[in-house]
C-alpha atoms as a PDB file:
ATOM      1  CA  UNK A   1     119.809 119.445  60.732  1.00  0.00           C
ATOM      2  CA  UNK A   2     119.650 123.062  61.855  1.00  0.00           C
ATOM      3  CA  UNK A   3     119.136 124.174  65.106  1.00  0.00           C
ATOM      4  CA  UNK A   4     116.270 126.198  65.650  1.00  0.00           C
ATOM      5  CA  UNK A   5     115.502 128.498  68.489  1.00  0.00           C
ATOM      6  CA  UNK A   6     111.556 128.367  69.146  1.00  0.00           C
ATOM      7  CA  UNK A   7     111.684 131.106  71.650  1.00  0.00           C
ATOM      8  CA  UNK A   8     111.885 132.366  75.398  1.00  0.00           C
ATOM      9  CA  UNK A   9     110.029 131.288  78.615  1.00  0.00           C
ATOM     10  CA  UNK A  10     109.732 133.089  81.634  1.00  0.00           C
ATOM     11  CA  UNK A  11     108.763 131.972  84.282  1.00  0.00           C
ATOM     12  CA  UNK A  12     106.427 134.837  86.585  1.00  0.00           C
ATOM     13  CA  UNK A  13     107.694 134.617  90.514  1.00  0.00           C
ATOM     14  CA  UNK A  14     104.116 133.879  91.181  1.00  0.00           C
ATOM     15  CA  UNK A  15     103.742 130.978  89.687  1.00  0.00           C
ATOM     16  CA  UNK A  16     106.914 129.309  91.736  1.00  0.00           C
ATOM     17  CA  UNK A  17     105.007 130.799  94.900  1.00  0.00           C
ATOM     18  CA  UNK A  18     101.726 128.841  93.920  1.00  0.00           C
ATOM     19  CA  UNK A  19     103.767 125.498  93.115  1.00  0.00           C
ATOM     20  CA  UNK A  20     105.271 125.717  96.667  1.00  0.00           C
ATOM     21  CA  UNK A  21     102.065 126.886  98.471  1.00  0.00           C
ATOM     22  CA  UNK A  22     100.129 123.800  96.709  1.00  0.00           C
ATOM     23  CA  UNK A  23     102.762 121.150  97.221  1.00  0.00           C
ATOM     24  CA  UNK A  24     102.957 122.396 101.140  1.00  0.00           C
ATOM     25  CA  UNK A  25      99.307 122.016 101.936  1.00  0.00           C
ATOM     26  CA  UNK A  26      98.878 118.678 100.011  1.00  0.00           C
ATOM     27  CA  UNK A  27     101.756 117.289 102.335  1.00  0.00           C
ATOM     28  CA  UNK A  28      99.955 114.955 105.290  1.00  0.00           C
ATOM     29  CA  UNK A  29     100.987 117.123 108.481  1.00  0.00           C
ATOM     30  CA  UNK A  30     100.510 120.307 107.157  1.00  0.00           C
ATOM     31  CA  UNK A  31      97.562 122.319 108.481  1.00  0.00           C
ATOM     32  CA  UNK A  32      98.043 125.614 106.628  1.00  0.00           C
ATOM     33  CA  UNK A  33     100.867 128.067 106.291  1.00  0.00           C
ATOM     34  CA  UNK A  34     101.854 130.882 108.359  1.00  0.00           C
ATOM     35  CA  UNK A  35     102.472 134.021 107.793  1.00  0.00           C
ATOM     36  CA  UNK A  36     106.048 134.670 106.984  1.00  0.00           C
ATOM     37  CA  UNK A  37     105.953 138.435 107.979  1.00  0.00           C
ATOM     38  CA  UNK A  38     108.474 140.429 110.260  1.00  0.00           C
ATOM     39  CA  UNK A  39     108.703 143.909 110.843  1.00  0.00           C
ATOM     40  CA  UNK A  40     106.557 146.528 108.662  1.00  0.00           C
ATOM     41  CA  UNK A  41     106.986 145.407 105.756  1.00  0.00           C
ATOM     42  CA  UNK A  42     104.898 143.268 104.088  1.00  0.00           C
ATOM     43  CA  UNK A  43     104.960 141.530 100.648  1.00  0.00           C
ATOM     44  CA  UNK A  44     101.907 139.141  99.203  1.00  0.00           C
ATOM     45  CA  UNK A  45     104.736 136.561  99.156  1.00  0.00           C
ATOM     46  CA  UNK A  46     105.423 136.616 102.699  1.00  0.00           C
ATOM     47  CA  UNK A  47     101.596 136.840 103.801  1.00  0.00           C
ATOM     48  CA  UNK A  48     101.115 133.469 102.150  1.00  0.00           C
ATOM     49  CA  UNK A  49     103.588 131.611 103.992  1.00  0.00           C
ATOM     50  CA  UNK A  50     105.739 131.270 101.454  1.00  0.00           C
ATOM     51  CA  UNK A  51     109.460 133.182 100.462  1.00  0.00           C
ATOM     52  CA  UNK A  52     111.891 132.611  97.134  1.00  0.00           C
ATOM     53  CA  UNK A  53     115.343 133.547  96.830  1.00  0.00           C
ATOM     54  CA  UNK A  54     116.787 133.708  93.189  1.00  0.00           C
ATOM     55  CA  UNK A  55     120.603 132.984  92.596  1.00  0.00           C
ATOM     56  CA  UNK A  56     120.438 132.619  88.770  1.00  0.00           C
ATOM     57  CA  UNK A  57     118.243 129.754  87.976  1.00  0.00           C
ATOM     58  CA  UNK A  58     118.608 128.317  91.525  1.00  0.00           C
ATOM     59  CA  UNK A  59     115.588 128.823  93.687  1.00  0.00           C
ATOM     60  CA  UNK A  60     115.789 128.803  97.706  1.00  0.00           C
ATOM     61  CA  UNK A  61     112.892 128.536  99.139  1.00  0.00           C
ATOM     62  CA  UNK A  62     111.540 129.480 102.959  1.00  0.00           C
ATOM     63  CA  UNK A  63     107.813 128.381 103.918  1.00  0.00           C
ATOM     64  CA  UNK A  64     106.380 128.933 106.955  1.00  0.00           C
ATOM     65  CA  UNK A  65     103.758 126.225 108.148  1.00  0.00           C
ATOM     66  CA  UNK A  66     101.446 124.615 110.774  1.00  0.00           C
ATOM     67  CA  UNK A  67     100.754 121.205 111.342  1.00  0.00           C
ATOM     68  CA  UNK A  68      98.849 119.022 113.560  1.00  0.00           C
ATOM     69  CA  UNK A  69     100.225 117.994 117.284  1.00  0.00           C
ATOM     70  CA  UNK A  70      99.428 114.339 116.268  1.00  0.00           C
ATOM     71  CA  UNK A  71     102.696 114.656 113.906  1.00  0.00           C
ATOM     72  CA  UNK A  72     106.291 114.374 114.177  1.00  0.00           C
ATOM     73  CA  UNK A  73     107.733 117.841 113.072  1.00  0.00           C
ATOM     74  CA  UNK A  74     111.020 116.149 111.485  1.00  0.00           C
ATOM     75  CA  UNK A  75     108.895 113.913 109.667  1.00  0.00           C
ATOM     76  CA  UNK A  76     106.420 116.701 108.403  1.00  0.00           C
ATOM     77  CA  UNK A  77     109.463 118.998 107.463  1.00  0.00           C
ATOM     78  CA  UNK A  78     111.164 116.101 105.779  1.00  0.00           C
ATOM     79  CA  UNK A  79     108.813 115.712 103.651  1.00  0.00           C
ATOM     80  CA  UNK A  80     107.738 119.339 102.524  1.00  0.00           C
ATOM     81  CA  UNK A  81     111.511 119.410 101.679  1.00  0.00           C
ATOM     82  CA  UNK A  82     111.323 116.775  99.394  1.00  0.00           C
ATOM     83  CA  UNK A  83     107.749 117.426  97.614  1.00  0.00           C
ATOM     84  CA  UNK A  84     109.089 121.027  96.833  1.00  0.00           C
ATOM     85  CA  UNK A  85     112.420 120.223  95.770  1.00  0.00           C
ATOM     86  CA  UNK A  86     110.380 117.353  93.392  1.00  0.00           C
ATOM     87  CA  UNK A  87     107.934 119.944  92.483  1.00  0.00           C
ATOM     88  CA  UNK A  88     109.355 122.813  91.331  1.00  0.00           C
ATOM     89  CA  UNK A  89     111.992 120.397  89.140  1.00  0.00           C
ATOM     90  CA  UNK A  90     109.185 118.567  87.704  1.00  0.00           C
ATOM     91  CA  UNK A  91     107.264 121.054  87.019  1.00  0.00           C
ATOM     92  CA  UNK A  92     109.574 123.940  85.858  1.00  0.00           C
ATOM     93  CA  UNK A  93     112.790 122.575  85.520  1.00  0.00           C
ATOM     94  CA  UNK A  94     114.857 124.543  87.996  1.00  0.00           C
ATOM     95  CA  UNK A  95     117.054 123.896  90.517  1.00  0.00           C
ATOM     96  CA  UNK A  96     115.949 124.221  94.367  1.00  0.00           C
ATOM     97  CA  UNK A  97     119.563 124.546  96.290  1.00  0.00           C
ATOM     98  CA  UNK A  98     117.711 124.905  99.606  1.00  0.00           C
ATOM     99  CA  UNK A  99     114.271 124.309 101.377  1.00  0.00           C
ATOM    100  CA  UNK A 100     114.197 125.873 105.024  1.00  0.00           C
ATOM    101  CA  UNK A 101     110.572 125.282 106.629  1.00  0.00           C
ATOM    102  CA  UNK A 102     109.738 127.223 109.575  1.00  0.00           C
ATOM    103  CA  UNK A 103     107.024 125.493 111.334  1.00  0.00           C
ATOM    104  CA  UNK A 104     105.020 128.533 113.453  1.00  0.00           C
ATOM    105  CA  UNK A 105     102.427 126.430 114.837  1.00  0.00           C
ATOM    106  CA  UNK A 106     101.047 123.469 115.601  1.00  0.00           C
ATOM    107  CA  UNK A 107      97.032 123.105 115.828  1.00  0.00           C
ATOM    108  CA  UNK A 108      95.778 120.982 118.381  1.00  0.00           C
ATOM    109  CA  UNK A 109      92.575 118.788 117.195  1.00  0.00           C
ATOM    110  CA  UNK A 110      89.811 119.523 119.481  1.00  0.00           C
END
């Protein structure tokens, strides 16, 4: 049989921004995400919490969260870690080298 190529796919940095903003707030723990902005400059990226670093086709990935006081922070972090890393593989096929959550805040339940 012949090999036939059907084509290119791209991938739009967007779209790996909306997997990893999902996957965050559907982890237990997580209240919302923080804003990921320092200095002037500001990208929509970094407003929603949420920062990708391309080294070929691996991905690292920085989000910035908030979670509830009633949870363990390791736990919580753990856990984001592994969704996104399980995610973005799943779901695009590339390789996540590195998750690095930042947790800016906890809310405290009133």
């Amino acid at each position: 049989m012949e090999d036939i190529t059907l084509g290119k796919t791209t991938i739009a940095p967007n779209v790996l921004t909306t997997i990893v903003r999902l996957t965050t707030l559907a982890t237990p723990g997580v209240t919302r995400l923080a804003s990921a902005v320092s200095g002037t400059l500001r990208s929509e990226q970094q407003l929603n919490g949420v920062k990708l670093f391309y080294h070929g086709d691996d991905i690292t990935v920085d989000v910035y969260i908030v979670i509830t006081a009633s949870e363990n922070v390791r736990l919580v972090a753990e856990e984001v870690q592994k969704r996104i890393i399980r995610a973005i593989s799943e779901m695009v096929g590339m390789q996540v080298v590195q998750v690095n959550v930042h947790v800016s805040d906890v809310d405290i339940e009133s």
